[in-house]
Protein backbone atom coordinates (compact mmCIF):
# COMPACT_ATOMS: atom_id res chain seq x y z
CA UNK A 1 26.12 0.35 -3.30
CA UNK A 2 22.99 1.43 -4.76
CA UNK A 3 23.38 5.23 -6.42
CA UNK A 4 19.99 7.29 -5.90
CA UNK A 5 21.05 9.12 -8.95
CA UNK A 6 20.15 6.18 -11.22
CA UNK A 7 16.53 5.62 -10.41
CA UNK A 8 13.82 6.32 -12.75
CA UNK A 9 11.29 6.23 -10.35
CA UNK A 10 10.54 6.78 -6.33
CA UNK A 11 7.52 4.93 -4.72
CA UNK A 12 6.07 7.15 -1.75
CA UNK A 13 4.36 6.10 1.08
CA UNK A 14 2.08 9.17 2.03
CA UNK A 15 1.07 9.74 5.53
CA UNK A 16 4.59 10.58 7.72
CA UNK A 17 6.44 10.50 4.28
CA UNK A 18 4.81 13.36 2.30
CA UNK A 19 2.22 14.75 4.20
CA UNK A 20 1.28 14.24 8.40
CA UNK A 21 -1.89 14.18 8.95
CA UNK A 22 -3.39 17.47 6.79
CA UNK A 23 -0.27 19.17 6.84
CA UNK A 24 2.28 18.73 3.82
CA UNK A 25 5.52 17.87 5.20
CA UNK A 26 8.22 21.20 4.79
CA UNK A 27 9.95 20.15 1.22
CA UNK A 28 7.60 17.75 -0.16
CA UNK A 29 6.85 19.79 -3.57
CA UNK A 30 10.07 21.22 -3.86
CA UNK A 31 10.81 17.03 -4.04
CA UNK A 32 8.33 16.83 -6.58
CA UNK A 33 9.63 19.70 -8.21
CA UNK A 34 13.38 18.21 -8.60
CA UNK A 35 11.64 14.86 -10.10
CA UNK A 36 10.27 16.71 -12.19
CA UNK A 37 13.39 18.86 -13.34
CA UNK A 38 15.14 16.04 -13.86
CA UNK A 39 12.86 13.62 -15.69
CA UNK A 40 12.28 11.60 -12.83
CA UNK A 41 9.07 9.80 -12.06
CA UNK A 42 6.91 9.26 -8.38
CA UNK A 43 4.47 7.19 -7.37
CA UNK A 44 2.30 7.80 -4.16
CA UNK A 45 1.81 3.98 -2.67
CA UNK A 46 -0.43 3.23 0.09
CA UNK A 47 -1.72 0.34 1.44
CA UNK A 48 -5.26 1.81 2.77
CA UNK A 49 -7.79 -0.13 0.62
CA UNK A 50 -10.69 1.40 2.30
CA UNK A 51 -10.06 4.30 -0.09
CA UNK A 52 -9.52 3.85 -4.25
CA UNK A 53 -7.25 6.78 -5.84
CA UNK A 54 -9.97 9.53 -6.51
CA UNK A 55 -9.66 10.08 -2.45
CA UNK A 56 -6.13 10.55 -2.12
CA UNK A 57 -5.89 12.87 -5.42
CA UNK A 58 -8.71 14.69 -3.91
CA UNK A 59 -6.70 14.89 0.03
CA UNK A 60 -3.53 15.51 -1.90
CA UNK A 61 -5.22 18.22 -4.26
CA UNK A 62 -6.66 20.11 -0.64
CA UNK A 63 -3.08 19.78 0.52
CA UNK A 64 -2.27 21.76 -2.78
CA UNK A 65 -0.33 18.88 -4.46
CA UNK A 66 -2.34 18.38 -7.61
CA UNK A 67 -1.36 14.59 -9.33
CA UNK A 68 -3.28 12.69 -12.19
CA UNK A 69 -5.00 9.96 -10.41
CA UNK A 70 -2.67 7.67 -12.23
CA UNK A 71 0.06 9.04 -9.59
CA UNK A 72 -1.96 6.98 -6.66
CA UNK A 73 -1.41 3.35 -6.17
CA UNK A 74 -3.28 1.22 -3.50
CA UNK A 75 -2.68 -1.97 -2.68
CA UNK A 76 -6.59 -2.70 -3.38
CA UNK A 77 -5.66 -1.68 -7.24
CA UNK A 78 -2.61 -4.04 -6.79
CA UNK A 79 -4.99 -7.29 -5.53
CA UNK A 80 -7.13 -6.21 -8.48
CA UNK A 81 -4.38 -6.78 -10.84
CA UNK A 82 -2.78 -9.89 -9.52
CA UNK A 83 -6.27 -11.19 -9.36
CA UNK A 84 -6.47 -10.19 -13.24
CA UNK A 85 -4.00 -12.14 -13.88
CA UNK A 86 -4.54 -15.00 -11.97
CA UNK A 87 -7.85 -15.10 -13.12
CA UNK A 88 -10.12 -12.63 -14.91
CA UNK A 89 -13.50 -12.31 -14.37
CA UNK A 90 -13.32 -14.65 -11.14
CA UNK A 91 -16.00 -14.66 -8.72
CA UNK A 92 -15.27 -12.84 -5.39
CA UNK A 93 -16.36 -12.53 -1.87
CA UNK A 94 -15.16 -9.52 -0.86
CA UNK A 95 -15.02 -7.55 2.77
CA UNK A 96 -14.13 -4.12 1.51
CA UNK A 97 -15.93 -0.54 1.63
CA UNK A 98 -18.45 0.27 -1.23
CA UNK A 99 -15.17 2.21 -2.83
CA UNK A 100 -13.58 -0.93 -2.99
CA UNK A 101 -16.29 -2.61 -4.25
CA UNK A 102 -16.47 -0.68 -7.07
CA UNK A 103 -12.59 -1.10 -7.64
CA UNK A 104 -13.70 -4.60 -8.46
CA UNK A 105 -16.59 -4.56 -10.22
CA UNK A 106 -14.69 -1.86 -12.76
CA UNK A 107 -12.02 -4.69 -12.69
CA UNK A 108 -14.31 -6.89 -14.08
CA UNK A 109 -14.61 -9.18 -11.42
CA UNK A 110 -18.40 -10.45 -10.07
CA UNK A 111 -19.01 -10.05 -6.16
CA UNK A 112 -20.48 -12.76 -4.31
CA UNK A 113 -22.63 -11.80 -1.72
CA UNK A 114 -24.48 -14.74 0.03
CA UNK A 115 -23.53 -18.35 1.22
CA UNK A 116 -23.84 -21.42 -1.48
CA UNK A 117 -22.54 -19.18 -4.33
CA UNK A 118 -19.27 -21.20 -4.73
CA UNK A 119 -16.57 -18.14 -5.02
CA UNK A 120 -13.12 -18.61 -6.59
CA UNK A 121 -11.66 -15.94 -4.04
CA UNK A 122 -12.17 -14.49 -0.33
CA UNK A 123 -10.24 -10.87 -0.65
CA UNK A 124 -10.02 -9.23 3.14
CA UNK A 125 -9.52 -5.24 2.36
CA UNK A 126 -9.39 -2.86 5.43
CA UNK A 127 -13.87 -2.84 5.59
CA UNK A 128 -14.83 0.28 8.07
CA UNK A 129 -18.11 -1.56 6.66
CA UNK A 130 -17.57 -4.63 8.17
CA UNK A 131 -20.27 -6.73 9.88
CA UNK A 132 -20.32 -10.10 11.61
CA UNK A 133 -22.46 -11.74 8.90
CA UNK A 134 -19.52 -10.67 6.46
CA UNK A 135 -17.06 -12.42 8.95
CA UNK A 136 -19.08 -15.16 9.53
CA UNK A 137 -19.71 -16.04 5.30
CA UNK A 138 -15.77 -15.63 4.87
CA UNK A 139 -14.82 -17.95 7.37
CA UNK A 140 -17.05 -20.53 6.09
CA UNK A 141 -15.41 -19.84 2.87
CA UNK A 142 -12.55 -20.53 4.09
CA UNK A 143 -12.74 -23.52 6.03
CA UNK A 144 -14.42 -24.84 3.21
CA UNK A 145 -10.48 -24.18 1.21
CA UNK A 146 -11.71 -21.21 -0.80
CA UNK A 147 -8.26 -19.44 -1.82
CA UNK A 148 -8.07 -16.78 0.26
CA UNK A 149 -6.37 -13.00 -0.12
CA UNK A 150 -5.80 -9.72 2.11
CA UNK A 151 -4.74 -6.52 0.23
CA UNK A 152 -2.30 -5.50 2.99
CA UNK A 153 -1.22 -6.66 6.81
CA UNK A 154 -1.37 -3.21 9.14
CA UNK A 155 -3.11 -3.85 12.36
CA UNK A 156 -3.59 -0.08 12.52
CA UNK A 157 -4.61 2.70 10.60
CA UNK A 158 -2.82 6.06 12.21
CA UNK A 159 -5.37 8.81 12.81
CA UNK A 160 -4.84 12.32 14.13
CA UNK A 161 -3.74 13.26 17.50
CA UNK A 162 -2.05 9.89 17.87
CA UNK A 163 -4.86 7.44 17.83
CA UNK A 164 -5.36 4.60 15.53
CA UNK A 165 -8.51 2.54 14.12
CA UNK A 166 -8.17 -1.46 13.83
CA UNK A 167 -7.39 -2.22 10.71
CA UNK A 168 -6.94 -5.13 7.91
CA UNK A 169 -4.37 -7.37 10.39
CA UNK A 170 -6.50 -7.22 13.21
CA UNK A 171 -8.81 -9.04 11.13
CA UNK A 172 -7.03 -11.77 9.81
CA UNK A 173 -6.51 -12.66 13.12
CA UNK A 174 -9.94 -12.99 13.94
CA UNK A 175 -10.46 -14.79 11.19
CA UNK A 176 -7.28 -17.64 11.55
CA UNK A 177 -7.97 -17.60 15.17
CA UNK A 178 -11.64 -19.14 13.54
CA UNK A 179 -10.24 -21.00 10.57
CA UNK A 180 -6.40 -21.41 11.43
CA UNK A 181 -5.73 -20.34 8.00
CA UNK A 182 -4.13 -16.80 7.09
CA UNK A 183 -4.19 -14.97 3.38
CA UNK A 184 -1.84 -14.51 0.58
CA UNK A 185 -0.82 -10.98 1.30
CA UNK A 186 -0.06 -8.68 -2.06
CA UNK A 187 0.19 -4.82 -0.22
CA UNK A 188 3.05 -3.66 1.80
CA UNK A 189 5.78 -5.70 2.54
CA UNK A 190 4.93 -8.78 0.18
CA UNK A 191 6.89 -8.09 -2.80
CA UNK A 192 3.93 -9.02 -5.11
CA UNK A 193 2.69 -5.37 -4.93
CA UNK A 194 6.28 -4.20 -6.32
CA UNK A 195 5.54 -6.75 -9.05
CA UNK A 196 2.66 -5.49 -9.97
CA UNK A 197 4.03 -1.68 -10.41
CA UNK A 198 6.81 -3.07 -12.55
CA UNK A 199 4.08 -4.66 -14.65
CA UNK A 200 1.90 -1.90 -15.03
CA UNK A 201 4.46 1.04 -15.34
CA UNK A 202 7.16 -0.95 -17.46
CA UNK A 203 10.13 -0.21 -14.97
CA UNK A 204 12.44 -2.99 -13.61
CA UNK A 205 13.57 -3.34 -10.13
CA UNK A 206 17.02 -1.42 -10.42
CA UNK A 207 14.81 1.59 -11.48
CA UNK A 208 12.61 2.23 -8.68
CA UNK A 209 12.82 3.12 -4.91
CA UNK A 210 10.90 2.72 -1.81
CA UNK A 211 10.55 5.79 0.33
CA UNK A 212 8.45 5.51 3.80
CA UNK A 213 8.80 6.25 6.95
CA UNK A 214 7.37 2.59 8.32
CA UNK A 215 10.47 0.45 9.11
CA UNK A 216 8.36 -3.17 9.16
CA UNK A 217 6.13 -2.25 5.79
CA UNK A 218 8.10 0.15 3.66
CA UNK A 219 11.47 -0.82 4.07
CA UNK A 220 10.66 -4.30 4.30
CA UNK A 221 8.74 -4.26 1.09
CA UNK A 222 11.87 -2.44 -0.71
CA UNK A 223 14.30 -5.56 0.88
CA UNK A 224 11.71 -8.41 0.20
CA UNK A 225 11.44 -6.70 -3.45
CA UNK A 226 15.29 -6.09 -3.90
CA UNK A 227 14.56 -2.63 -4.52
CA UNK A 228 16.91 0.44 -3.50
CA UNK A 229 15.16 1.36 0.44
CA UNK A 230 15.34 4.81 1.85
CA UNK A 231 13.60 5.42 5.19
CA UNK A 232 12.93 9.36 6.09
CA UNK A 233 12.61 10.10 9.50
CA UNK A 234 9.41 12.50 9.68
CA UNK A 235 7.04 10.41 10.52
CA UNK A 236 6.67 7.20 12.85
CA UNK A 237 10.47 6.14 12.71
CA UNK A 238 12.98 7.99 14.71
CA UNK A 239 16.73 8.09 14.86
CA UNK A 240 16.56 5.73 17.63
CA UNK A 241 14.31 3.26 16.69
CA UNK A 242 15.86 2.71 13.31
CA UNK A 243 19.80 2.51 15.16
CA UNK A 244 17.97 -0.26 17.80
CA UNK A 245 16.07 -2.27 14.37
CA UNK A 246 17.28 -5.12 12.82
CA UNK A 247 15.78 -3.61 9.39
CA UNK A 248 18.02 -1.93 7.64
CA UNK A 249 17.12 0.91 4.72
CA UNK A 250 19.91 1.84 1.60
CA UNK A 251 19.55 5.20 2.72
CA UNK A 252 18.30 7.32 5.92
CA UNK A 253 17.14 11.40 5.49
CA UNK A 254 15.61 13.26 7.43
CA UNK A 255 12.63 14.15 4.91
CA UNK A 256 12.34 14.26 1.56
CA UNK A 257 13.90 17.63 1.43
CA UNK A 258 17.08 16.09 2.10
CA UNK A 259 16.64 13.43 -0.65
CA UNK A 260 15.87 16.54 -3.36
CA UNK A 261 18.67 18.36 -2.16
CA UNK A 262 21.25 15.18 -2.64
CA UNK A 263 20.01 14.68 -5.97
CA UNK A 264 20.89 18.00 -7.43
CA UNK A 265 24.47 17.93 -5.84
């Protein structure tokens, strides 16, 4: 049985786990707070790659949580890394948003933007800049057995007022449906993103948590990572849905206010 009192530090998914929509969640900085109190460390995760850090500090900062950037992890970041250290400096064909863009090129990594320019890697990110052409030159890449990565699998990104926009998944199904090959996945729930934390905060598996409120990426990543799992119930799981899944968390709260409250008892 895995003892909440023991970990170091708590990875937190961000929309339905700390904050819905542009509302803080009630007890989200009185969480931080305890962390804090008790030498305790937090990590906001988040699998959006459309977006580096500076735009969730700066969302989190009008929600009146100010963090160091270095308290934002995306799973853009994470492919960055891995990529690092698979192979640094590689050349890269990359669907992603100018932010992303820049993620790599700061990583040191060249972007390929035309046909005939012999890549080492095809990365998928969630693109809101995405055009056909850009489809079109991956899948070519592909076919042609270009190694080929996706920061993260979510069909869709949650917006306000319950709608969603199509996201990363819903293109790597266009694009096997073309090629009949799918990615090497490093965000949410491929463990690889865990991996990479470990790496670049220096903690080990026993000392870290998953917290979300996603049941299929959060949770899973904590049990595909063997990392302690604790699903809160303010956002897109309820009661019911987790008592009728088949994926299991360590722990269930109802927010993080209850977590904060257990670990000062």
């Amino acid at each position: 049985m895995r003892d909440l009192h023991k970990i170091k530090c708590f990875l937190l998914d961000m929309d339905g786990t700390f904050y819905l929509g542009d509302e803080l969640i009630n007890g989200s900085m009185d969480f931080l707070k305890i962390l804090e109190k008790q030498d305790k460390d937090f990590l906001f995760l988040t699998n959006n790659s459309s977006k580096n850090r500076m735009a969730y500090v700066e969302k989190l900062k009008r929600l009146g949580c100010d963090v160091e950037p270095d308290k934002v992890f995306t799973s853009g970041e994470a492919t960055t890394i891995y990529l690092q250290n698979e192979k640094p400096g590689a050349k890269v064909f990359l669907l992603g948003t100018p932010l992303l863009e820049e993620e790599f090129i700061n990583a040191g990594f060249e972007l390929v933007k035309d046909r005939n320019e012999s890549p080492d890697y095809v990365v998928l990110g969630f693109d809101t800049t995405l055009t056909y052409e850009k489809l079109w030159i991956a899948c070519d890449y592909i076919r042609d057995g270009v190694t080929y990565i996706a920061t993260h699998p979510d069909y869709n990104c949650p917006l306000e007022g319950g709608k969603f926009m199509p996201d990363a998944g819903a293109m790597i199904d266009f694009i096997a449906a073309s090629t009949g090959r799918r990615p090497h996945v490093i965000g949410k729930p491929n463990s690889d993103i865990i991996s990479v934390i470990c790496d670049k905060y220096g903690y080990n598996r026993q000392e870290i948590a998953m917290v979300g409120d996603r049941l299929y990426t959060d949770i899973k990543t904590g049990i595909n990572a063997d990392i302690a799992t604790v699903v809160v119930l303010s956002g897109e799981t309820s009661i019911t849905d987790y008592e009728k899944s088949d994926i299991n968390a360590d722990f269930v709260y109802p927010s993080l206010k209850e977590i904060g409250e257990d670990l000062i008892k």
